[in-house]
C-alpha atoms as a PDB file:
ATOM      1  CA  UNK A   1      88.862  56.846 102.529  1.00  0.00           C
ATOM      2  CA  UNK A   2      91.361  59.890 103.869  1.00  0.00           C
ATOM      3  CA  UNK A   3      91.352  63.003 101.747  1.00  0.00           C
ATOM      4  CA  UNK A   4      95.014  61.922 100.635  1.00  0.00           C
ATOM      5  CA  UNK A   5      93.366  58.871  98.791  1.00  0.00           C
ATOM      6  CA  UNK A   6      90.089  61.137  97.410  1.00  0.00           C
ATOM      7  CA  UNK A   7      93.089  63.252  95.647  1.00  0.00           C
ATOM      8  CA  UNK A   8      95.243  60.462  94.715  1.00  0.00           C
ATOM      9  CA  UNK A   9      94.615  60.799  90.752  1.00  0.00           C
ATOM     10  CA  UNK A  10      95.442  64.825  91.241  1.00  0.00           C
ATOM     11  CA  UNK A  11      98.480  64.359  93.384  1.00  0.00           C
ATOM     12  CA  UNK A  12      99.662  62.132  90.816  1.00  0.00           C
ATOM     13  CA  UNK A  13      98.895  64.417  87.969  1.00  0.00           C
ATOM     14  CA  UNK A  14     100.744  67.438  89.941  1.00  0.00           C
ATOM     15  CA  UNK A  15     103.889  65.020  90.853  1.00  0.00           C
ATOM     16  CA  UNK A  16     103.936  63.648  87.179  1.00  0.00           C
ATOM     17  CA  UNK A  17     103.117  66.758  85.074  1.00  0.00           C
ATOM     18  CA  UNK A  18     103.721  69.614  87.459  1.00  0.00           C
ATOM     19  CA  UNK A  19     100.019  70.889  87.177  1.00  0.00           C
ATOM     20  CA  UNK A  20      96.605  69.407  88.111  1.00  0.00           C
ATOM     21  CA  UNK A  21      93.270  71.369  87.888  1.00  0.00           C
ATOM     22  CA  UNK A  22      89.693  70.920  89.541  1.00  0.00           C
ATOM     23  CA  UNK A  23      87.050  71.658  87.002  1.00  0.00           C
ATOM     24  CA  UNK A  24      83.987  73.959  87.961  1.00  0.00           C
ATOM     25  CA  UNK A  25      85.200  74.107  92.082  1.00  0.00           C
ATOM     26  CA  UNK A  26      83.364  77.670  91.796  1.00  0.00           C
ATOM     27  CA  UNK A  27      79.836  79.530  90.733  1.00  0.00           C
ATOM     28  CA  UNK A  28      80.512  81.850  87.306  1.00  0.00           C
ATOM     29  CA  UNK A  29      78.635  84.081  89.657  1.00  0.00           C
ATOM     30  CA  UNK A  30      81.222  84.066  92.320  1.00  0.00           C
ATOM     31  CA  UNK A  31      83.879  83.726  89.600  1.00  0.00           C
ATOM     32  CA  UNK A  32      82.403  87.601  88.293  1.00  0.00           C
ATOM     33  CA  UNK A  33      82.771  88.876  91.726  1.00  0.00           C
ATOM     34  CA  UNK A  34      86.650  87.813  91.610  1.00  0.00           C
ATOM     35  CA  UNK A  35      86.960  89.737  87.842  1.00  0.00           C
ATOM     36  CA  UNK A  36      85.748  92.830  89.384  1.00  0.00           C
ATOM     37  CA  UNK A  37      87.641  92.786  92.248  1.00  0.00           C
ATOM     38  CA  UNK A  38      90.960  92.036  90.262  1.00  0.00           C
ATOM     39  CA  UNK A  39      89.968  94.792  87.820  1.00  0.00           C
ATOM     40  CA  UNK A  40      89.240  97.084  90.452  1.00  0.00           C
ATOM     41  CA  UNK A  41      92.432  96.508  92.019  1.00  0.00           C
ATOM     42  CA  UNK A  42      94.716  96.374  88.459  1.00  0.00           C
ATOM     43  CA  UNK A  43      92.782  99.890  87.960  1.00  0.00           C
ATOM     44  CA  UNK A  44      94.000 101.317  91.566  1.00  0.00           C
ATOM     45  CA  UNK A  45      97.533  99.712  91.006  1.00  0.00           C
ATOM     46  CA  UNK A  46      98.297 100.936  87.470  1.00  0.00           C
ATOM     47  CA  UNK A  47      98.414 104.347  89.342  1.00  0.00           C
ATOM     48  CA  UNK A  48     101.170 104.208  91.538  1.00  0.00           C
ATOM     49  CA  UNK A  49     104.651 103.058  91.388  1.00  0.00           C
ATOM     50  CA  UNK A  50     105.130  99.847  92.491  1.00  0.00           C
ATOM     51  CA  UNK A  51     101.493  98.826  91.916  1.00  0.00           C
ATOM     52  CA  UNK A  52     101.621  97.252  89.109  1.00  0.00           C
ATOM     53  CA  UNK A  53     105.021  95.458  87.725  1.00  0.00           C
ATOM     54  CA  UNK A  54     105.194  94.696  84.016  1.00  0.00           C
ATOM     55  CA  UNK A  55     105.598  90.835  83.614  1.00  0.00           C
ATOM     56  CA  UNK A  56     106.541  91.753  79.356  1.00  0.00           C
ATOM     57  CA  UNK A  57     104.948  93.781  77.033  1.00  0.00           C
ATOM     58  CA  UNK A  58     100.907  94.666  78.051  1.00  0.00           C
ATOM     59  CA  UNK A  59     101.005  92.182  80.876  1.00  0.00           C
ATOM     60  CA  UNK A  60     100.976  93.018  84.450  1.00  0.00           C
ATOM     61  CA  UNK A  61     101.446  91.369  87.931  1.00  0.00           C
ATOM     62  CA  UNK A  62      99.623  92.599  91.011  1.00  0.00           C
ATOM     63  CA  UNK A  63      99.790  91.853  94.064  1.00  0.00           C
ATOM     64  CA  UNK A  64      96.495  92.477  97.257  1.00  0.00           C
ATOM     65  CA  UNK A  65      95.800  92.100 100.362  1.00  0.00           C
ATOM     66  CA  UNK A  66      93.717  88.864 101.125  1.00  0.00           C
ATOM     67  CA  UNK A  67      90.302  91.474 102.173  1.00  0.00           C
ATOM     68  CA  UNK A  68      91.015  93.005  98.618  1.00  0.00           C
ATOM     69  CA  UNK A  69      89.348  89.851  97.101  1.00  0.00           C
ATOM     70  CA  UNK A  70      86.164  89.151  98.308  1.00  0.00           C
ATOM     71  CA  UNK A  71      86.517  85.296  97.683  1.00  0.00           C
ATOM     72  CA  UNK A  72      89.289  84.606  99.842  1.00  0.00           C
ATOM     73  CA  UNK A  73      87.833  82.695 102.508  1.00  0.00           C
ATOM     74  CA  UNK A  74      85.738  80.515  99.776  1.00  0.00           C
ATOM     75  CA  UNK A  75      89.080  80.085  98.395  1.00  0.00           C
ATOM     76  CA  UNK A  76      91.224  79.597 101.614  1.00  0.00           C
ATOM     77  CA  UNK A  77      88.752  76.935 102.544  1.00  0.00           C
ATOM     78  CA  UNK A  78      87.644  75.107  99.439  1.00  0.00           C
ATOM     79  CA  UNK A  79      88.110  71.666 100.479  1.00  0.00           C
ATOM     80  CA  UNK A  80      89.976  70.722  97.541  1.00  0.00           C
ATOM     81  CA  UNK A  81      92.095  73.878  97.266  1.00  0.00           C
ATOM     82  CA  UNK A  82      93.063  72.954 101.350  1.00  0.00           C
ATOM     83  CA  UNK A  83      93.035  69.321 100.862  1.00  0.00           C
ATOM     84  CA  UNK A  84      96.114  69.700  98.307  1.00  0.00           C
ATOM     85  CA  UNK A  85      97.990  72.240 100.333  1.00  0.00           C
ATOM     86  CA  UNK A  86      97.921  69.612 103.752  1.00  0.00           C
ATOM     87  CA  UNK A  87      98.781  66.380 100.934  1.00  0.00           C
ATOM     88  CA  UNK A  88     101.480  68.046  99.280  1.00  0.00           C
ATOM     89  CA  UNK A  89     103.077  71.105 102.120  1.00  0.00           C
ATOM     90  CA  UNK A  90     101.452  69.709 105.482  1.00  0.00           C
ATOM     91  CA  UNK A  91      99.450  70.275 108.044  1.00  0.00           C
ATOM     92  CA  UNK A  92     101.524  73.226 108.660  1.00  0.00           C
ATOM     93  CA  UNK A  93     101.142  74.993 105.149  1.00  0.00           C
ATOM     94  CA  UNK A  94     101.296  78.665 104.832  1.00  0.00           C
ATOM     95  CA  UNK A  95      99.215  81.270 102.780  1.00  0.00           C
ATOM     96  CA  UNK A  96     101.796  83.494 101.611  1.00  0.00           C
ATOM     97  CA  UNK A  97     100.579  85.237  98.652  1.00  0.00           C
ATOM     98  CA  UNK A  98      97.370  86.923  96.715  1.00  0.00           C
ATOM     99  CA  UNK A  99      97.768  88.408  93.429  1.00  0.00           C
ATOM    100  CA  UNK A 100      96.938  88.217  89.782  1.00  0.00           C
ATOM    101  CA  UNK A 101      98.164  88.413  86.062  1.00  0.00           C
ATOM    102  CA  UNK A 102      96.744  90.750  83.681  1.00  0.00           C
ATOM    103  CA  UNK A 103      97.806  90.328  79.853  1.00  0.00           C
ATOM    104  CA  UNK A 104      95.620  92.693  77.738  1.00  0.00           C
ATOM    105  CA  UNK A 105      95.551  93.033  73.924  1.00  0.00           C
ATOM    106  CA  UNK A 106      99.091  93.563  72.307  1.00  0.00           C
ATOM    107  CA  UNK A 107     101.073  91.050  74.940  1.00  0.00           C
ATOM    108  CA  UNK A 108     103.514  89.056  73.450  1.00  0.00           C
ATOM    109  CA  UNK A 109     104.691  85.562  73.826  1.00  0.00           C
ATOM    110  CA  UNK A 110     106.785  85.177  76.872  1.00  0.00           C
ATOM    111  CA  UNK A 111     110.547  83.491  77.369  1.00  0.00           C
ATOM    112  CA  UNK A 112     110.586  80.068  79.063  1.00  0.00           C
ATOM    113  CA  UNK A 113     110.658  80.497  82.836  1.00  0.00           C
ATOM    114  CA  UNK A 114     109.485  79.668  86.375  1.00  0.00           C
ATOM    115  CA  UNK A 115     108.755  81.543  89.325  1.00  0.00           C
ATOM    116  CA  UNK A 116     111.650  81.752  91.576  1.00  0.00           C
ATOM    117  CA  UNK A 117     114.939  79.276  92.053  1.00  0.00           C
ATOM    118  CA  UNK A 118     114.221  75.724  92.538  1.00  0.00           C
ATOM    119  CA  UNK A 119     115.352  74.689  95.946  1.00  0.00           C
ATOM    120  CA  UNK A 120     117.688  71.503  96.519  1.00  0.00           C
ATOM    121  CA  UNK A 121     114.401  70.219  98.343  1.00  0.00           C
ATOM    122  CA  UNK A 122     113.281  69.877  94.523  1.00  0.00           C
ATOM    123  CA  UNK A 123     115.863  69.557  92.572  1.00  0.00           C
ATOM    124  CA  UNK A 124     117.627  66.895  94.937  1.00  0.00           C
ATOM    125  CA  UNK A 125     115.317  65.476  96.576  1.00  0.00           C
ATOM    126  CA  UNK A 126     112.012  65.347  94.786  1.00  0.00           C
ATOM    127  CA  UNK A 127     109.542  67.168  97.060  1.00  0.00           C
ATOM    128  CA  UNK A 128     107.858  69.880  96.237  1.00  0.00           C
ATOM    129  CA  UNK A 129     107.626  72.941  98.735  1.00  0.00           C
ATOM    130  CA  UNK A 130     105.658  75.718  97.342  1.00  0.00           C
ATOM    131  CA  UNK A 131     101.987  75.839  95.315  1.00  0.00           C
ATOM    132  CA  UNK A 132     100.621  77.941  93.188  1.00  0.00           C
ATOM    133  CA  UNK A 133      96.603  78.095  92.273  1.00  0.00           C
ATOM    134  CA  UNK A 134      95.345  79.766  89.737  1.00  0.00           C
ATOM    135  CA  UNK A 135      92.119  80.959  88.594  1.00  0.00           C
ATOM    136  CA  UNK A 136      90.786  82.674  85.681  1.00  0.00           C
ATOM    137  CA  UNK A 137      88.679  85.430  85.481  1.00  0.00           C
ATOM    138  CA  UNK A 138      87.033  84.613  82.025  1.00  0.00           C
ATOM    139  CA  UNK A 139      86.584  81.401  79.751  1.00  0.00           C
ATOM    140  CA  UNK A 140      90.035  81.505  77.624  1.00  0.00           C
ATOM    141  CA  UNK A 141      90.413  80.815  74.060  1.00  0.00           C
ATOM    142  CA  UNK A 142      93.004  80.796  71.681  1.00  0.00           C
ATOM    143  CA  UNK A 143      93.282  84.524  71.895  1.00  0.00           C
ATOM    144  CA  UNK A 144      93.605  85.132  74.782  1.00  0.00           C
ATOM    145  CA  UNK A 145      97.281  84.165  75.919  1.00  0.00           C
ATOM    146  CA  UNK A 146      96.882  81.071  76.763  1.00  0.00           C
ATOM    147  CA  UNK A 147      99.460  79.623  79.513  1.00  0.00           C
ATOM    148  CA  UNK A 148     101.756  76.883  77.707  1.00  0.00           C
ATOM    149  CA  UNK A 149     102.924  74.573  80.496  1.00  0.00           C
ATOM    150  CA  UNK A 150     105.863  72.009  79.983  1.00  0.00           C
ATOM    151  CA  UNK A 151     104.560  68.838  81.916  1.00  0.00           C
ATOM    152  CA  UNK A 152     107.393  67.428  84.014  1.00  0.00           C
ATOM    153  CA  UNK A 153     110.212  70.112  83.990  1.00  0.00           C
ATOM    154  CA  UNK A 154     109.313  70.891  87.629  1.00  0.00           C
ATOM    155  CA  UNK A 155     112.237  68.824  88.412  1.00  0.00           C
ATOM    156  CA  UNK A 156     115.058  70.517  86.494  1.00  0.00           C
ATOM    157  CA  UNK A 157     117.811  71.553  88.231  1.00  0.00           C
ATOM    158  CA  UNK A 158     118.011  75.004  86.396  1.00  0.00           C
ATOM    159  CA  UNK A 159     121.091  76.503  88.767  1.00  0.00           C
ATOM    160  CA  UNK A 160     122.803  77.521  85.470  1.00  0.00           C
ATOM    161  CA  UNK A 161     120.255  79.195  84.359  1.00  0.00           C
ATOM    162  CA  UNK A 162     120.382  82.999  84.440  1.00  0.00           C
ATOM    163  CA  UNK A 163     118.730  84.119  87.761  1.00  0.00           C
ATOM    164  CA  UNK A 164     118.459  80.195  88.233  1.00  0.00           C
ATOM    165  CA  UNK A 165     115.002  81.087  86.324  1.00  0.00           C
ATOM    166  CA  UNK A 166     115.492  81.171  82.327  1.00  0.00           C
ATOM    167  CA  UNK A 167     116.570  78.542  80.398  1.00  0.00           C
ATOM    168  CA  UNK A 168     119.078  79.355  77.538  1.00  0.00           C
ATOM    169  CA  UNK A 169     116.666  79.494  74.055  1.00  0.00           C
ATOM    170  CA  UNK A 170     118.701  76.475  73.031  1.00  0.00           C
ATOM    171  CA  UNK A 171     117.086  74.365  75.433  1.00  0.00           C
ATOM    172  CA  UNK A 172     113.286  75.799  74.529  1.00  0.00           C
ATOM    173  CA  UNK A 173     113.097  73.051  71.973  1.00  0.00           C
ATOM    174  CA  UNK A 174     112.903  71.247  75.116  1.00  0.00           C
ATOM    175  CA  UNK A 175     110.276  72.812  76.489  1.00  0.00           C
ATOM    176  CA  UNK A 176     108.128  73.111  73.504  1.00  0.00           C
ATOM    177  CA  UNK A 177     107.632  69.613  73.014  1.00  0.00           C
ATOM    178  CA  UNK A 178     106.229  69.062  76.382  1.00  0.00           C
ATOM    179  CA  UNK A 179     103.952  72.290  76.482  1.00  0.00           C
ATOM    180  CA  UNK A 180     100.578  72.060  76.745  1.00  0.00           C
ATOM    181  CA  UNK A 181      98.187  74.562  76.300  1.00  0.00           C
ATOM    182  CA  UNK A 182      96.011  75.638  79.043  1.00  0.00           C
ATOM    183  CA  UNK A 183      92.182  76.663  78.485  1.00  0.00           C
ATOM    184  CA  UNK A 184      90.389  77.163  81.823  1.00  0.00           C
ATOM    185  CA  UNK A 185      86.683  78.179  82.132  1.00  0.00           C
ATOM    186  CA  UNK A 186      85.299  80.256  84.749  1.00  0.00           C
ATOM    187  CA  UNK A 187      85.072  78.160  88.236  1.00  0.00           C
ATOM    188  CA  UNK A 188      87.984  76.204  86.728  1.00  0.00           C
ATOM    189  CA  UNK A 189      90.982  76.269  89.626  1.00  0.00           C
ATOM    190  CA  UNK A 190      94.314  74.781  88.824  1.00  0.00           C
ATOM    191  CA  UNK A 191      97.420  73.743  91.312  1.00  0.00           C
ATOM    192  CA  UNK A 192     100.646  73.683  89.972  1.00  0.00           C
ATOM    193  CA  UNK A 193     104.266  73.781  91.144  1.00  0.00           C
ATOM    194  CA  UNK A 194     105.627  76.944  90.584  1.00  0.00           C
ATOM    195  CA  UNK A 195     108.471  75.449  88.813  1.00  0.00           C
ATOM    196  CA  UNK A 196     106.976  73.781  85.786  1.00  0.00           C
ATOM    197  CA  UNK A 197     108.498  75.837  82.807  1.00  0.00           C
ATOM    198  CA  UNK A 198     105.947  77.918  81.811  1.00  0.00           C
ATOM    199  CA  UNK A 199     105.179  80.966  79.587  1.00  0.00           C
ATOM    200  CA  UNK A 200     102.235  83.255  78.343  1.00  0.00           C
ATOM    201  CA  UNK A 201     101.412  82.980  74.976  1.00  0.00           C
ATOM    202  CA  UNK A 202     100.520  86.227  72.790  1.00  0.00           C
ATOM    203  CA  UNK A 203      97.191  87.916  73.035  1.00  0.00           C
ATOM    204  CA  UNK A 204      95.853  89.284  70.209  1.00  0.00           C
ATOM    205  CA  UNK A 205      91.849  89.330  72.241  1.00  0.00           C
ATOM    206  CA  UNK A 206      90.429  92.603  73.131  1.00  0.00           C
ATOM    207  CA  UNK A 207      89.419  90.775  75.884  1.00  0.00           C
ATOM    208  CA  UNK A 208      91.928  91.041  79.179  1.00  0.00           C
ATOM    209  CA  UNK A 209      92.881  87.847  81.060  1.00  0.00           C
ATOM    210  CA  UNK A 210      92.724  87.833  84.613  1.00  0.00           C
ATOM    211  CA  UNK A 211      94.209  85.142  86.692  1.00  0.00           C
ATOM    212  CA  UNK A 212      93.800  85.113  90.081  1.00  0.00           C
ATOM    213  CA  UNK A 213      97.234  83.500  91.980  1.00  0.00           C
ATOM    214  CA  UNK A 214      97.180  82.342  95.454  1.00  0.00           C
ATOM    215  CA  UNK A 215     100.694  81.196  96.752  1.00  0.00           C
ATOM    216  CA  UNK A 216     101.469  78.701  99.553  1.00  0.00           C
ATOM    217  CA  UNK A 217     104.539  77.327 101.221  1.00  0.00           C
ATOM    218  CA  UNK A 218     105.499  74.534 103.091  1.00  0.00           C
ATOM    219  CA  UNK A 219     107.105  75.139 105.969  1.00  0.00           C
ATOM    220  CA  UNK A 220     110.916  77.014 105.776  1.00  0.00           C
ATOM    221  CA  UNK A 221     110.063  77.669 102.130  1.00  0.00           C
ATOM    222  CA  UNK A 222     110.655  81.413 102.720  1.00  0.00           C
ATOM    223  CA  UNK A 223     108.681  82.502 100.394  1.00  0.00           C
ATOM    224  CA  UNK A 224     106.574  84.938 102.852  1.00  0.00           C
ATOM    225  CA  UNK A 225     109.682  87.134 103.172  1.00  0.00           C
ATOM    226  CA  UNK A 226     109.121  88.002  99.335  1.00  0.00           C
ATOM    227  CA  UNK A 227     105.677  89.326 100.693  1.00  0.00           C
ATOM    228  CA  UNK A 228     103.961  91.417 103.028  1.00  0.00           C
ATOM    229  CA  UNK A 229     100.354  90.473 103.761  1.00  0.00           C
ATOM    230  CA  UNK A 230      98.108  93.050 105.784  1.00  0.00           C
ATOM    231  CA  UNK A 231      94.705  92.040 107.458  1.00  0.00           C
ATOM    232  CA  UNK A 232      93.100  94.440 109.567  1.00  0.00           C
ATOM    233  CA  UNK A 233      92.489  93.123 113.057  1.00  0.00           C
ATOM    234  CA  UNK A 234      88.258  93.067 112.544  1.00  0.00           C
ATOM    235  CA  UNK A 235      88.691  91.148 109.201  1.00  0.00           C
ATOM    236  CA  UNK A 236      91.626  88.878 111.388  1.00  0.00           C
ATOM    237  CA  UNK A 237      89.553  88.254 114.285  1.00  0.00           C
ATOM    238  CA  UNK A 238      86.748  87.244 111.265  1.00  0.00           C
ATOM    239  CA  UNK A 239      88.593  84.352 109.782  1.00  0.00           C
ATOM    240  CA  UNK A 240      87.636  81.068 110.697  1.00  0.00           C
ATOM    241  CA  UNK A 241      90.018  79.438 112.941  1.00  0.00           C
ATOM    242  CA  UNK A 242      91.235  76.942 109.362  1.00  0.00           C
ATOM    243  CA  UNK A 243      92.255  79.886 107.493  1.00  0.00           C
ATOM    244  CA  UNK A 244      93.578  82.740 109.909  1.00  0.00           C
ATOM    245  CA  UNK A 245      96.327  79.760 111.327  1.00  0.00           C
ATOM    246  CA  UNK A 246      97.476  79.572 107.757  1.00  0.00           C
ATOM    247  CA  UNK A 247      97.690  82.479 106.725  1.00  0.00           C
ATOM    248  CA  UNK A 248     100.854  84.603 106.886  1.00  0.00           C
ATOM    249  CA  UNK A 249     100.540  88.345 107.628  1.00  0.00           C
ATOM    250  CA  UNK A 250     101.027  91.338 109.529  1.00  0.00           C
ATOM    251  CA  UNK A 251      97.361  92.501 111.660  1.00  0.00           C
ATOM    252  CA  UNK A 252      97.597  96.257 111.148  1.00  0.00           C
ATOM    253  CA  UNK A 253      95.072  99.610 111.907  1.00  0.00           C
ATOM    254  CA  UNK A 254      94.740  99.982 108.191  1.00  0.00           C
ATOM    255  CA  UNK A 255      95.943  98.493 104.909  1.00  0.00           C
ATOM    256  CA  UNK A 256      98.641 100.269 102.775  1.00  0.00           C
ATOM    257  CA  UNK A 257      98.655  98.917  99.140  1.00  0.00           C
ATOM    258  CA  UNK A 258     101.505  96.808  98.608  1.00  0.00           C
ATOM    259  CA  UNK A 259     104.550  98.381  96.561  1.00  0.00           C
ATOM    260  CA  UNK A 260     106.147  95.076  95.169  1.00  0.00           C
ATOM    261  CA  UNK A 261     110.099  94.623  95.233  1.00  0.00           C
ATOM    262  CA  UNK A 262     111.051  93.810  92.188  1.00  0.00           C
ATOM    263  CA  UNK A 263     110.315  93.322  88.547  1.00  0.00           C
ATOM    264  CA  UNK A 264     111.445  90.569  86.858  1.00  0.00           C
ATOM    265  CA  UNK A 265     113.953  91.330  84.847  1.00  0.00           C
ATOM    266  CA  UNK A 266     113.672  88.586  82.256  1.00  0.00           C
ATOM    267  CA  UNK A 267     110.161  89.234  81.743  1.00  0.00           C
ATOM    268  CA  UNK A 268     109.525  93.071  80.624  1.00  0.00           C
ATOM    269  CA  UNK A 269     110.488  92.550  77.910  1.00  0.00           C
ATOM    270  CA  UNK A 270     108.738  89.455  76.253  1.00  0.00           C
ATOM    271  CA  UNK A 271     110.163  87.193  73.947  1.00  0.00           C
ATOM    272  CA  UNK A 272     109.347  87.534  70.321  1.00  0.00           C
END
């Protein structure tokens, strides 16, 4: 049987629904490791500017260098997490992005939105070019946030949309119907298109939510241009041979924290 066939049901799910998961791919052990190191890292960002961007009210996006987090490699090369990019991207995919989401008590329900424009590779033709995993950094509940998902709205066209991102509120109706609420337990790893309609939920839990985000392309994508990756040549020459020829970065003497571009606009400041 080729891997393509041992994922069948999941490439289905991701092609039908925009999202498929892999329950308990990971140790809760290793899965404490990634908490502190995205807690670590939220606590270093929060301090300069550009560190941390606010994604709405008491929820933050950061973005780290793939020797920031500890777990890359067991990431990188999780045979599931690998066999999806090859099935769905090719043999050619690219590791383009580490990061991870931070809503804390107090952050509100987000609008309706996806990640970036969907290209005409999508929207036109059906194929999907870009991946997003995600994994959390705690066992949600209801409290926490929870990601609502809209299952099949990967596909919208969405070029009318301001910032070809956010749906008009008339068409949320829309996307409530099909949302489904997403409640991941530590180990859990999901793989979604980046395009499904999406939004955090509010977060009354004193508890904070990390989710850790690793972003890969296909190909021409272009994504990586919205990044800047740094490995040190040591932790480079490191990498097994399966990871490092994926992986999309600049070798450098030492690592400056990354200053991301942009906020997104839509997002600071929450919906309701």
């Amino acid at each position: 049987m080729s891997v393509t066939d041992d994922l069948r049901p999941d490439l289905d799910n991701l092609y039908r629904d925009g999202i498929t998961a892999l329950k308990g791919a990971f140790s809760r052990e290793w899965v404490e490791r990634m908490r502190e190191d995205m807690m670590s890292a939220f606590w270093s960002a929060i301090q300069r500017p550009g560190g941390a961007v606010g994604r709405g009210p008491r929820r933050w996006y950061v973005e780290i260098h793939p020797q920031d987090f500890s777990g890359f490699v067991d990431l990188a090369t999780h045979p599931w997490v690998s066999g999806m990019c090859e099935a769905v991207l090719g043999p050619r995919y690219e590791i383009v992005e580490v990061g991870f989401d931070t809503p804390f008590q107090g952050a509100r329900y987000q609008p309706w939105h996806r990640d970036f424009p969907s290209p005409p590779d999508t929207w036109q033709e059906r194929r999907i070019t870009s991946l997003a995993f995600n994994l959390t950094g705690v066992d949600v509940t209801e409290d926490m946030g929870p990601l609502e998902i809209a299952h099949g709205t990967h596909w919208d066209d969405g070029r009318e949309w301001p910032h070809q991102m956010f749906p008009a509120k008339e068409l949320w109706p829309r996307y409530a119907e099909r949302a489904v609420r997403k409640y991941p337990q530590m180990g859990d790893v999901s793989c979604r298109s980046a395009l499904t309609m999406h939004r955090g939920t509010a977060h009354p839990s004193p508890i904070a939510r990390p989710v850790l985000v690793l972003g890969v392309d296909a190909p021409g994508a272009g994504h990586a241009a919205l990044h800047d990756l740094m490995v040190t040549q040591d932790y480079h020459d490191a990498l097994p041979a399966s990871v490092r020829e994926h992986l999309v970065c600049r070798v450098v003497d030492k690592l400056v924290p990354v200053t991301q571009k942009h906020e997104i606009e839509g997002l600071v400041m929450g919906a309701e």
